[in-house]
N, C-alpha and C. Protein backbone atom coordinates (compact mmCIF):
# COMPACT_ATOMS: atom_id res chain seq x y z
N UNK A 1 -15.89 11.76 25.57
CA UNK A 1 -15.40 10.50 25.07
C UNK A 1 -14.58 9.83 26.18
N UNK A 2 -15.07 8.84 26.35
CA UNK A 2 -13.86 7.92 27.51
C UNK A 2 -13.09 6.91 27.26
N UNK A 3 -11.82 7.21 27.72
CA UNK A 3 -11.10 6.00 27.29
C UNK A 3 -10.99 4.49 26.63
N UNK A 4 -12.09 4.05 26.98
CA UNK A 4 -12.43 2.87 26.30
C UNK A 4 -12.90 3.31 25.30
N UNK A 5 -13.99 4.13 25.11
CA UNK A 5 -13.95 5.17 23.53
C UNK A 5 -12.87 5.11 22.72
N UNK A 6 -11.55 5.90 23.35
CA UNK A 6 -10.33 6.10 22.39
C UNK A 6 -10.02 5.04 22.40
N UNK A 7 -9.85 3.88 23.54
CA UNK A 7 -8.79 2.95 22.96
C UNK A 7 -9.83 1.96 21.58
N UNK A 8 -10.62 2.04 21.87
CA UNK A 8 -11.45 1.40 20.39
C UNK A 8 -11.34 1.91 19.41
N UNK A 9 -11.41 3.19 19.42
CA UNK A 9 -11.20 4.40 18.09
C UNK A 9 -9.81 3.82 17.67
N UNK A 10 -8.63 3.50 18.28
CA UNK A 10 -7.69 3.66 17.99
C UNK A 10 -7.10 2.12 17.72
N UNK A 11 -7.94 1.25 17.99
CA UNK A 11 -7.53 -0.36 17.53
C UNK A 11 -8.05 -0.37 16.20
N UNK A 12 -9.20 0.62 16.30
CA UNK A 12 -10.04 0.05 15.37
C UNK A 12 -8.85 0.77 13.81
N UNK A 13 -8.55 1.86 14.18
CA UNK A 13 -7.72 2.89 12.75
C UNK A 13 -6.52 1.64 12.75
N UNK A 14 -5.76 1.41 13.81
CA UNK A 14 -4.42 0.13 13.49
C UNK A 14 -5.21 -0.86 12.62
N UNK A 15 -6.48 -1.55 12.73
CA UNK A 15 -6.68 -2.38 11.95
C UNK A 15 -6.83 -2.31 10.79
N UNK A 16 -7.23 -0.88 10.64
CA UNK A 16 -7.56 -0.45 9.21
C UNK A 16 -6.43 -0.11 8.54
N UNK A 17 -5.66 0.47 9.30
CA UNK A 17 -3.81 0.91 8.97
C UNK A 17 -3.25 -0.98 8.00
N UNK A 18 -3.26 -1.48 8.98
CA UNK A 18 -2.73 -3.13 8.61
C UNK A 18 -3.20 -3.32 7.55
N UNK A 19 -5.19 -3.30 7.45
CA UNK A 19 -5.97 -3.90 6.41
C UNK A 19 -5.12 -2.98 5.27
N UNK A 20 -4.75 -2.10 4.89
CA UNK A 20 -4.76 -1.49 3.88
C UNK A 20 -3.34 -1.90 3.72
N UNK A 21 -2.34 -2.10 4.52
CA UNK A 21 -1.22 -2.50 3.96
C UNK A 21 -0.97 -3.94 3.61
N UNK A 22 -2.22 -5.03 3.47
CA UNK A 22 -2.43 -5.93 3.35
C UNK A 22 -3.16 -6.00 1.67
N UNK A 23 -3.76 -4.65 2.03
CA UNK A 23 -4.54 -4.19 0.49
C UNK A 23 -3.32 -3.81 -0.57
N UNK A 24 -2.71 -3.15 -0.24
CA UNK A 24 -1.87 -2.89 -1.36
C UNK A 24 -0.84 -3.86 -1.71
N UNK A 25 -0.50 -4.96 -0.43
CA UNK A 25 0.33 -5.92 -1.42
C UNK A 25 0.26 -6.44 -2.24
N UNK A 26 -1.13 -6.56 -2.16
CA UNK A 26 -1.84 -7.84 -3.08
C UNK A 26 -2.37 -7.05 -4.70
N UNK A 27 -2.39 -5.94 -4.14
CA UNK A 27 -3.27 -5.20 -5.49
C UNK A 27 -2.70 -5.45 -6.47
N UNK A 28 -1.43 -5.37 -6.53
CA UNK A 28 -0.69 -5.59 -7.78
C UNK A 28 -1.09 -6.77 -9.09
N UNK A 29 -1.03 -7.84 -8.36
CA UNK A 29 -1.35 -9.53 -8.35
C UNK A 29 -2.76 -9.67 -8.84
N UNK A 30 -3.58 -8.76 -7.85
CA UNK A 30 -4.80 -9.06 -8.17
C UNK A 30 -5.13 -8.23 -9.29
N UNK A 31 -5.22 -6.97 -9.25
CA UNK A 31 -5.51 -6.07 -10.29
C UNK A 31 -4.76 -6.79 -11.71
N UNK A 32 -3.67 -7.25 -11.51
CA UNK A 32 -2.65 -8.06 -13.10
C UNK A 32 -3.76 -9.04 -13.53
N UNK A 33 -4.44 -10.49 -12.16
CA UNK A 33 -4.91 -11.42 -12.61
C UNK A 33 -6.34 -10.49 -13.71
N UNK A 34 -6.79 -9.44 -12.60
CA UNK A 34 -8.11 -8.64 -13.43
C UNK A 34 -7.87 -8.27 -14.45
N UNK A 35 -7.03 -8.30 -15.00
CA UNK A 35 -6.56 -6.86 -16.22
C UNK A 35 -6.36 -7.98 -17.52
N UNK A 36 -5.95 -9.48 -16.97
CA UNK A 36 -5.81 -10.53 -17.95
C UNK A 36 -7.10 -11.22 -18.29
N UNK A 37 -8.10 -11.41 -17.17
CA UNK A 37 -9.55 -12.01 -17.39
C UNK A 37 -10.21 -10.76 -18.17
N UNK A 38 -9.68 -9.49 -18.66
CA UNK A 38 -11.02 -8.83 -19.17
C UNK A 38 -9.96 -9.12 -20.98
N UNK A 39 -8.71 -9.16 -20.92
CA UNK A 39 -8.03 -9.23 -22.05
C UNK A 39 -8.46 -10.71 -22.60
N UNK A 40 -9.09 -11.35 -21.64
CA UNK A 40 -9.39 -12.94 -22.08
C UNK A 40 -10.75 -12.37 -22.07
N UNK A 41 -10.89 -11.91 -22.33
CA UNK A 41 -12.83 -11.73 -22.85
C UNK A 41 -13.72 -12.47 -21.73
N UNK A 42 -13.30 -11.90 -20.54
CA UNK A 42 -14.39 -12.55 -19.39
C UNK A 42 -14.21 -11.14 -18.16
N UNK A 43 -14.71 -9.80 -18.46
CA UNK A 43 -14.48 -8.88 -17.44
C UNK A 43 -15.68 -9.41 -16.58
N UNK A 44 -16.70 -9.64 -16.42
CA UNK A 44 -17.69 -10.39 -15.59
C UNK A 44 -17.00 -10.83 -14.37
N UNK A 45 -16.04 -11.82 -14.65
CA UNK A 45 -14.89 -12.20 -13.64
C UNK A 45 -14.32 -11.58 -13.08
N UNK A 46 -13.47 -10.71 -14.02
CA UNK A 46 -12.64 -9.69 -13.65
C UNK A 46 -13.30 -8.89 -12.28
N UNK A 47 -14.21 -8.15 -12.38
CA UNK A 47 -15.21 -7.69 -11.67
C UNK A 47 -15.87 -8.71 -10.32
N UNK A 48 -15.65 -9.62 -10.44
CA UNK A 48 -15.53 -9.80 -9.13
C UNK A 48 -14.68 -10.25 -8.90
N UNK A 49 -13.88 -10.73 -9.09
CA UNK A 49 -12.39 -10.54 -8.24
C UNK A 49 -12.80 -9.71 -7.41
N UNK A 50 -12.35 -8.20 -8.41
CA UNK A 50 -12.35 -6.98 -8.22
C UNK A 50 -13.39 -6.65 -6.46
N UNK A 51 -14.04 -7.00 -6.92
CA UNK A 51 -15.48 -7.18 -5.61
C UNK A 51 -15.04 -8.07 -4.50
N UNK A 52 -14.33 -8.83 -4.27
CA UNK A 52 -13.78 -9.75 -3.41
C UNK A 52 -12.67 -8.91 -2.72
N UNK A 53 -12.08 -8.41 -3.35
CA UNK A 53 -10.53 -8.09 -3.02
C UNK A 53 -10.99 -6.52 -2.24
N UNK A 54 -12.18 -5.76 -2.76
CA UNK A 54 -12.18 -4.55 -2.12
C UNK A 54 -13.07 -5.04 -0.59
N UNK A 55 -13.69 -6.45 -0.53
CA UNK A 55 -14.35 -6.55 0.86
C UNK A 55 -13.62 -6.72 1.65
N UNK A 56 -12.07 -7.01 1.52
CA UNK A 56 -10.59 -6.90 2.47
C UNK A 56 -11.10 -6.36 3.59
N UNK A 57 -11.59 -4.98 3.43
CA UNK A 57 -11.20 -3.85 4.06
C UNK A 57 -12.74 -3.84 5.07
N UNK A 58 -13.92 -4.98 4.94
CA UNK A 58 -14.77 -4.95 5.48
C UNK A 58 -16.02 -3.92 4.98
N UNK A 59 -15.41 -3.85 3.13
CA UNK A 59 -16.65 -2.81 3.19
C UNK A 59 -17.17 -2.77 1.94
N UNK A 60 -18.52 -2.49 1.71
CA UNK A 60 -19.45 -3.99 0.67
C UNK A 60 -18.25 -2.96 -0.85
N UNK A 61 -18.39 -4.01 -1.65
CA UNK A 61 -17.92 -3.79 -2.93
C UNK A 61 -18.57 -2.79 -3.67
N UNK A 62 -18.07 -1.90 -4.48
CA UNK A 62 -18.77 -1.04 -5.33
C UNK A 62 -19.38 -1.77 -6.87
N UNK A 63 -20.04 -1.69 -7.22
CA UNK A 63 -20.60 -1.97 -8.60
C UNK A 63 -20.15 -1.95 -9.72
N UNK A 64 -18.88 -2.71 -10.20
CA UNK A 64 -18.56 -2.11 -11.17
C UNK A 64 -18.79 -2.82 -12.32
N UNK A 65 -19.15 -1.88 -13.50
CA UNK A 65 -19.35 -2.05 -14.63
C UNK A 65 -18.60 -3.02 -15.58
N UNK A 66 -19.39 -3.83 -16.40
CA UNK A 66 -17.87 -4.49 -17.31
C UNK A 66 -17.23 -3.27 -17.99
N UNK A 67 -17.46 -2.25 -18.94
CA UNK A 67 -17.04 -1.51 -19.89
C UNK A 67 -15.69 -0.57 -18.92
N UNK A 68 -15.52 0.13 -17.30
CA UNK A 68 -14.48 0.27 -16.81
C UNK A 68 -13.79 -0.65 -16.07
N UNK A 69 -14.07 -1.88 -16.29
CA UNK A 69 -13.04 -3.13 -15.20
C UNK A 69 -11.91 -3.33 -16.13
N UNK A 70 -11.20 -2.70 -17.07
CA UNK A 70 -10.22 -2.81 -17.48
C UNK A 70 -9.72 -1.85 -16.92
N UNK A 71 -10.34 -0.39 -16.89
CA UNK A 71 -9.49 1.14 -16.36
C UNK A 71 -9.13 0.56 -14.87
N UNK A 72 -9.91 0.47 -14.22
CA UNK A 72 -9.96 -0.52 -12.72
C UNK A 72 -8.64 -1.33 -12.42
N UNK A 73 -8.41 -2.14 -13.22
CA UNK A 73 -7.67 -3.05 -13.04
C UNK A 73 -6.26 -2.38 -13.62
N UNK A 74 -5.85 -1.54 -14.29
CA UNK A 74 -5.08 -1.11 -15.17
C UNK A 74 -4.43 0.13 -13.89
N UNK A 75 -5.13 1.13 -13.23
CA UNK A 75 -5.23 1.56 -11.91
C UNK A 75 -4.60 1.09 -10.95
N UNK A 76 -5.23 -0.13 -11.05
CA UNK A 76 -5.11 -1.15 -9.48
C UNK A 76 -3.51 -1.51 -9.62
N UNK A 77 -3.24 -1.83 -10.98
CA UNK A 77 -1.85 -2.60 -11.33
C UNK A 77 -0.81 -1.01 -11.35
N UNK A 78 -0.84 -0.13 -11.75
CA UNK A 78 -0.38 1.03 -11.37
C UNK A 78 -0.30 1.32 -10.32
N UNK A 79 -1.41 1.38 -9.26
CA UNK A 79 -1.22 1.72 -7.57
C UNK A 79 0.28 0.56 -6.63
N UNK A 80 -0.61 -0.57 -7.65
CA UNK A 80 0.33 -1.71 -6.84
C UNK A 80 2.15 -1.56 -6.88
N UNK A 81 2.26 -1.13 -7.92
CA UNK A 81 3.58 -1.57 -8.38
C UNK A 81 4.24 -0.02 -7.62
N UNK A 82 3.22 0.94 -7.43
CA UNK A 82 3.52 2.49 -6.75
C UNK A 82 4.01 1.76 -5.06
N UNK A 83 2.95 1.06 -5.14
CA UNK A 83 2.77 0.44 -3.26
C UNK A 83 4.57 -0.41 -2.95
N UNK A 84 5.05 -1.01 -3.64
CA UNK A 84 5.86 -1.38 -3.60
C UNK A 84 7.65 -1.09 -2.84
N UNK A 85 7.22 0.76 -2.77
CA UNK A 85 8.51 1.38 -2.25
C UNK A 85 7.62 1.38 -0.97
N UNK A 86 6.86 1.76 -0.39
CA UNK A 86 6.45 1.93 1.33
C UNK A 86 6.02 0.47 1.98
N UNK A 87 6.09 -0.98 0.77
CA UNK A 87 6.27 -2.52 1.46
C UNK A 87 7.48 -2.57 1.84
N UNK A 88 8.24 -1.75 1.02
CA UNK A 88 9.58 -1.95 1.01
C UNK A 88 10.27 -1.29 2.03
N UNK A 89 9.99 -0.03 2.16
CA UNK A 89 9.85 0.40 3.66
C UNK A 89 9.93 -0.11 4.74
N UNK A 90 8.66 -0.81 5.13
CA UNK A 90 8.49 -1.36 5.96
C UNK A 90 9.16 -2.89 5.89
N UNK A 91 10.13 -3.28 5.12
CA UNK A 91 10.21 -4.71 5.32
C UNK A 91 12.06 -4.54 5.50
N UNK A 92 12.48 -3.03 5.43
CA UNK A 92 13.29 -2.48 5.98
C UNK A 92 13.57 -2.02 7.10
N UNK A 93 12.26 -1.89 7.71
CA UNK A 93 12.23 -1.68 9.41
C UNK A 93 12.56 -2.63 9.82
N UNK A 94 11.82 -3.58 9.37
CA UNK A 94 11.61 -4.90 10.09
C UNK A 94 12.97 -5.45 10.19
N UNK A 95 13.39 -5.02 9.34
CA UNK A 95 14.93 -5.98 8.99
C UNK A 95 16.47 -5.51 9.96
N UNK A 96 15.91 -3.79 9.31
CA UNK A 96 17.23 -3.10 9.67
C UNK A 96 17.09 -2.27 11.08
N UNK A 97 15.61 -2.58 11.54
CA UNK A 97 14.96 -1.88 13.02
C UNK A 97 14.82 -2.88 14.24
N UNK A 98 13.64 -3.55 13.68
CA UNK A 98 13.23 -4.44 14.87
C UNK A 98 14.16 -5.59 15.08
N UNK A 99 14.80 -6.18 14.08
CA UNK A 99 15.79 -7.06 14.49
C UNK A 99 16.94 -6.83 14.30
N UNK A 100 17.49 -5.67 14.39
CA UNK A 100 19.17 -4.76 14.03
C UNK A 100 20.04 -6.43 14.86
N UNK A 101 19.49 -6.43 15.94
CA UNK A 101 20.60 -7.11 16.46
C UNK A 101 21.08 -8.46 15.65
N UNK A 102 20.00 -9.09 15.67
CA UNK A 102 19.86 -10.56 15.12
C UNK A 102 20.36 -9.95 13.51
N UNK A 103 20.37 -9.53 12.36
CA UNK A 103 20.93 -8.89 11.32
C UNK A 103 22.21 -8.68 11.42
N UNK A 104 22.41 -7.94 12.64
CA UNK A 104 23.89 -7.50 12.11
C UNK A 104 24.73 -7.64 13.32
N UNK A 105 25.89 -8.78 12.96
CA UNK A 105 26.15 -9.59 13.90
C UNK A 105 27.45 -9.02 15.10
N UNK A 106 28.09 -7.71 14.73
CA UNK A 106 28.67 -6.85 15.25
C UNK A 106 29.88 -7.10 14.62
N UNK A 107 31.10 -6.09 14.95
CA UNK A 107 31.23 -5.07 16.24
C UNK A 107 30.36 -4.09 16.16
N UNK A 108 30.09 -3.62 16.65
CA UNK A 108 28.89 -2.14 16.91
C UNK A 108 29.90 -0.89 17.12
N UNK A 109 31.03 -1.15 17.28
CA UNK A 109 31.97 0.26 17.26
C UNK A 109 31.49 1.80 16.21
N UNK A 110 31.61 1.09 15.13
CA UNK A 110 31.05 2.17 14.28
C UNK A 110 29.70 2.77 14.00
N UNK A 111 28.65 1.99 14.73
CA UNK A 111 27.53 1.48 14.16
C UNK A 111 27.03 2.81 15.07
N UNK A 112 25.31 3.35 14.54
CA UNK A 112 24.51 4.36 15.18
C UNK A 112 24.22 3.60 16.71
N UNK A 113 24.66 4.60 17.70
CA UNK A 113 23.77 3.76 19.02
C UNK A 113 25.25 2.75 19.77
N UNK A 114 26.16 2.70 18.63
CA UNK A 114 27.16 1.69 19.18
C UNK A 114 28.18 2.58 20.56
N UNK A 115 28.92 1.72 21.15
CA UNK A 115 29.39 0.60 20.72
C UNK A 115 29.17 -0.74 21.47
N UNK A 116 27.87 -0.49 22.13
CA UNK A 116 27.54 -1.43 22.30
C UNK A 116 25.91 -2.41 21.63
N UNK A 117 25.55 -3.61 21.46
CA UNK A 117 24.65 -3.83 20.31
C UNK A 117 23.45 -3.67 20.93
N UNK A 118 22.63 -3.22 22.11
CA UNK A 118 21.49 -2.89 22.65
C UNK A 118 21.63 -1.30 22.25
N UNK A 119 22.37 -0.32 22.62
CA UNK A 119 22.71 0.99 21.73
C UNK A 119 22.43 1.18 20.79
N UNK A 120 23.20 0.30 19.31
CA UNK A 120 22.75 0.16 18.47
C UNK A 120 21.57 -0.28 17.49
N UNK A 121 21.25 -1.24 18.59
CA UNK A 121 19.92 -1.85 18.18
C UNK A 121 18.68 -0.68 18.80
N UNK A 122 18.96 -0.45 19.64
CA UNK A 122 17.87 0.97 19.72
C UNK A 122 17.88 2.07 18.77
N UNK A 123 19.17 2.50 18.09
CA UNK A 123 18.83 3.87 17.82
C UNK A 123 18.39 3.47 16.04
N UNK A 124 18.89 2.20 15.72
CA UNK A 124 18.15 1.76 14.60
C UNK A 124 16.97 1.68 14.26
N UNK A 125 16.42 1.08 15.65
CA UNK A 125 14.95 1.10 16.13
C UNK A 125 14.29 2.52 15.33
N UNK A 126 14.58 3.47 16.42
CA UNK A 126 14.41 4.77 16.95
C UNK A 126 14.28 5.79 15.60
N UNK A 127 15.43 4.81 14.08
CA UNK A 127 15.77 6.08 13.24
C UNK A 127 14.66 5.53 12.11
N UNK A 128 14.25 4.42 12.61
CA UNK A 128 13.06 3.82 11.64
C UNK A 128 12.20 3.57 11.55
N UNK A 129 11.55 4.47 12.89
CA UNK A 129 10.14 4.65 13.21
C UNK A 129 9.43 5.70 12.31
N UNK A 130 10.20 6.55 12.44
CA UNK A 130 9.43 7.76 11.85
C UNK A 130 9.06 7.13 9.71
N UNK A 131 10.22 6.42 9.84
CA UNK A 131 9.77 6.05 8.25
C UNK A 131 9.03 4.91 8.03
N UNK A 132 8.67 3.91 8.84
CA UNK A 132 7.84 3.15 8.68
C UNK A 132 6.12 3.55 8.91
N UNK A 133 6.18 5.01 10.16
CA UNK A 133 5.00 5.37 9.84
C UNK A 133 4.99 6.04 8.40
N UNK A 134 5.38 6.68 7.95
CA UNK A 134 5.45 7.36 6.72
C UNK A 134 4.85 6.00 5.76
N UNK A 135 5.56 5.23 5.82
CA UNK A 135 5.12 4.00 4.92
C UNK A 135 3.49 3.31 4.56
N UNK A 136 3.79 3.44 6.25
CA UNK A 136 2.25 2.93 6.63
C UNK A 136 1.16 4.27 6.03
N UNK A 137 1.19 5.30 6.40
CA UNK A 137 0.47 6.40 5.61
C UNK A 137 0.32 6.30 3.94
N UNK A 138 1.64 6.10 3.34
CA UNK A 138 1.59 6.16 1.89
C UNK A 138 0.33 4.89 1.49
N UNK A 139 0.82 3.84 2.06
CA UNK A 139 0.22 2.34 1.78
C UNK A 139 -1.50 2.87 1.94
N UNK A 140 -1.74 3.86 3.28
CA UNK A 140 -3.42 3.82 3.70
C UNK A 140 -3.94 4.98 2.56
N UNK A 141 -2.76 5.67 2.00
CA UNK A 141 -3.11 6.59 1.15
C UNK A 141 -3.18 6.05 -0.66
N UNK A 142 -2.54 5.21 -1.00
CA UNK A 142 -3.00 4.40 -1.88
C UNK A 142 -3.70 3.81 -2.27
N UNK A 143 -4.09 2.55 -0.92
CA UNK A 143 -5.45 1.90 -0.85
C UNK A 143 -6.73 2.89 -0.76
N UNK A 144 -6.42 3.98 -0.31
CA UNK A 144 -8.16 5.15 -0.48
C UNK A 144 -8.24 5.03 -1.58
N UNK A 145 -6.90 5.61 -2.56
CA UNK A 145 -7.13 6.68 -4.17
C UNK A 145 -7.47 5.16 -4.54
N UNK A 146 -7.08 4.06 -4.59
CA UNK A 146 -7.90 2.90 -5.24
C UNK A 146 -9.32 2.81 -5.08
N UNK A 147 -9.91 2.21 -4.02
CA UNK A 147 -11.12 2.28 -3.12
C UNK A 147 -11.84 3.32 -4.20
N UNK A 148 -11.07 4.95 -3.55
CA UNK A 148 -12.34 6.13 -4.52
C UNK A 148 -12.40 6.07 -6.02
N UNK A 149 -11.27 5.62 -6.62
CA UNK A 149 -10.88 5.54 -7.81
C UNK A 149 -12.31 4.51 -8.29
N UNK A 150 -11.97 3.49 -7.64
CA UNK A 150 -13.15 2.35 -8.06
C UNK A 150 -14.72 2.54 -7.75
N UNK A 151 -14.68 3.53 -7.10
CA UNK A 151 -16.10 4.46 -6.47
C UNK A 151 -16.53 4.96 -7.65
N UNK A 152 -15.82 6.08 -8.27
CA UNK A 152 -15.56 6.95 -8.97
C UNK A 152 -16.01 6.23 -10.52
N UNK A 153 -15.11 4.75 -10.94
CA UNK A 153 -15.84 4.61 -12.27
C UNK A 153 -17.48 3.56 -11.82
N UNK A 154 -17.51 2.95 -10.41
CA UNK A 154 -19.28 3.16 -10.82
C UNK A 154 -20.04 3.78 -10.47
N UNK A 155 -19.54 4.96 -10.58
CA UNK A 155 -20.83 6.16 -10.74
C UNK A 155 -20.98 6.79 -9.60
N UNK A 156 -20.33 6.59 -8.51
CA UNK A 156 -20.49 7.47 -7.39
C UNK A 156 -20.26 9.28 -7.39
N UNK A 157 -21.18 9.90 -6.92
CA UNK A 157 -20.54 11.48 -7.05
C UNK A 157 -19.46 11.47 -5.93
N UNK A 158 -18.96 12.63 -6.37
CA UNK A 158 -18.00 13.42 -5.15
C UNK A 158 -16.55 12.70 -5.41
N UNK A 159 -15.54 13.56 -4.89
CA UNK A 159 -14.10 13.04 -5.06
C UNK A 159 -13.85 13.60 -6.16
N UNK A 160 -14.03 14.71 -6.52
CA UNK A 160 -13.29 15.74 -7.55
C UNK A 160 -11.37 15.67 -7.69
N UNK A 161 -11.36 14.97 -6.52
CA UNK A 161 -9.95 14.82 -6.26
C UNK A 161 -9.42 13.68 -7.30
N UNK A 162 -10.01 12.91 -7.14
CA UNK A 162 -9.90 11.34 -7.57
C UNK A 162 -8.62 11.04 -8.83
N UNK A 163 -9.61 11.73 -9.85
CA UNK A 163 -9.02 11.83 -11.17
C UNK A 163 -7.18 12.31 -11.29
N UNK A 164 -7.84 13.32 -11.11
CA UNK A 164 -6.10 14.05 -10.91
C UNK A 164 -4.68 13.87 -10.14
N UNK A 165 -5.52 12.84 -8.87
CA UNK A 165 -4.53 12.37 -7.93
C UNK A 165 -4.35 10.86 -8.84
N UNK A 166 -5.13 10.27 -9.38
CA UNK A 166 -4.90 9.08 -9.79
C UNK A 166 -4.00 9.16 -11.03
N UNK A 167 -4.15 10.58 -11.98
CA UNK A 167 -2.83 10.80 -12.92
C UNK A 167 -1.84 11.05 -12.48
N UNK A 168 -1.78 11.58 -11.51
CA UNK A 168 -0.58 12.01 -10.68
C UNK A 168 0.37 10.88 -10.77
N UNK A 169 -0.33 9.86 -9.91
CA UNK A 169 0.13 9.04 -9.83
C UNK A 169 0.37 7.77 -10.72
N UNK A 170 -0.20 8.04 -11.80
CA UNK A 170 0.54 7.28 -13.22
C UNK A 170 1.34 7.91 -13.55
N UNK A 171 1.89 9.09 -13.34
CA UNK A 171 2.57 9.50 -13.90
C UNK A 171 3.88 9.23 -12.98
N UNK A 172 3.76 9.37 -11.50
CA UNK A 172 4.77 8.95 -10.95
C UNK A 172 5.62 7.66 -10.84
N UNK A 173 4.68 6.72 -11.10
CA UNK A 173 4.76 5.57 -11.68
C UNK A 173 5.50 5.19 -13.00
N UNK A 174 5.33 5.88 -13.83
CA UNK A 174 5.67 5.99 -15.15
C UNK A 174 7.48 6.63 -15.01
N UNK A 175 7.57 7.60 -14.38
CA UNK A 175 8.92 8.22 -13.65
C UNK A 175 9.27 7.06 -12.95
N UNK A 176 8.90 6.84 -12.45
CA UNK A 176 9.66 5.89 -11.48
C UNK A 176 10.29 4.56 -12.58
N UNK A 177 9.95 4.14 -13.42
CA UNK A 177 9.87 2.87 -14.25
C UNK A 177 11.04 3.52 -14.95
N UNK A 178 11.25 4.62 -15.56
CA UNK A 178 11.73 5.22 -16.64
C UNK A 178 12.95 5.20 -15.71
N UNK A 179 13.19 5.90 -14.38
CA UNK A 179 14.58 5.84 -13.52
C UNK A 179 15.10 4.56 -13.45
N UNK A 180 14.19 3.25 -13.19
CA UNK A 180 14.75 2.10 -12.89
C UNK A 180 15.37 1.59 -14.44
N UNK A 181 14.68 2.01 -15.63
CA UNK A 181 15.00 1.34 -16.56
C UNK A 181 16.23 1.91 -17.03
N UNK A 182 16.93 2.99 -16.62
CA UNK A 182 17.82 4.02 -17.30
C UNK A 182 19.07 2.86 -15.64
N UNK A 183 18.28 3.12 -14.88
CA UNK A 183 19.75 2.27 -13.98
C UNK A 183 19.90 0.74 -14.17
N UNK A 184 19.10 -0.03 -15.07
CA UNK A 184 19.95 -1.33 -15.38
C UNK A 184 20.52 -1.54 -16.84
């Protein structure tokens, strides 16, 4: 493999990294608008949405049925609202990393990296790398279990995984809702 090999291999996974964290912002929104067109007696629609929103990622739409474009969409609105702590993540890097300086207007005495604000602004950098990749992983790991999830109800074999990771994650979801609702 030669370098121009890897460096393509490796633009090409960042784009897909991005596409998917582009995928899960929206899922929420979109999967809600889907989940209301099949409650309005038009899943036909619903379903392509649904079909639009998975060609994001450059890759043809799966087939889906009217009778699961409610489970689909019901999924999608579950993943989304999951996706929400690793946007959040990342819109914490951005905030409290890449622009520490411009944010936070000093003294830097106390501050990580201080006491001066290039110090500080680096090690902010530095302490919020490792969690914004983390972010970026959760986000590319969401957008799959969607993707297979939606594989999965039209009829595709394989992904024994699918199911169980996708309760998992209603259920974490469901925890998570139940913590926020007990703290307001």
């Amino acid at each position: 493999m030669t370098i121009t090999q890897v460096r393509r291999d490796w633009s090409g996974h960042a784009r897909g990294v991005l596409l998917d964290a582009v995928y899960c912002g929206g899922l929420a929104v979109v999967s809600a608008a889907g989940l209301g067109l099949v409650l309005a007696g038009r899943p036909a629609a619903a379903a392509r949405l649904s079909g639009r929103w998975q060609r994001l990622r450059g890759e043809p739409a799966q087939p889906v049925r009217a009778l699961p474009v409610a489970g689909n969409a019901l999924m999608g609105l579950v993943l989304g609202v999951l996706a929400i702590i690793p946007l959040g993540i990342e819109a914490l890097f951005v905030a409290r990393g890449v622009l520490y300086g411009v944010v936070d207007g000093g003294p830097y005495d106390t501050s990580w990296g201080g006491p001066t604000r290039g110090g500080a602004w680096l090690a902010h950098f530095l302490v919020g790398v490792p969690f914004a990749l983390a972010g970026l992983a959760a986000l590319s790991g969401l957008a799959l279990l969607h993707r297979r999830w939606t594989a999965h109800l039209a009829g595709e074999r394989g992904g024994a995984w699918v199911v169980p990771v996708a309760l998992l994650a209603c259920g974490a979801a469901a925890m998570l809702f139940l913590a926020w609702l007990h703290q307001i």
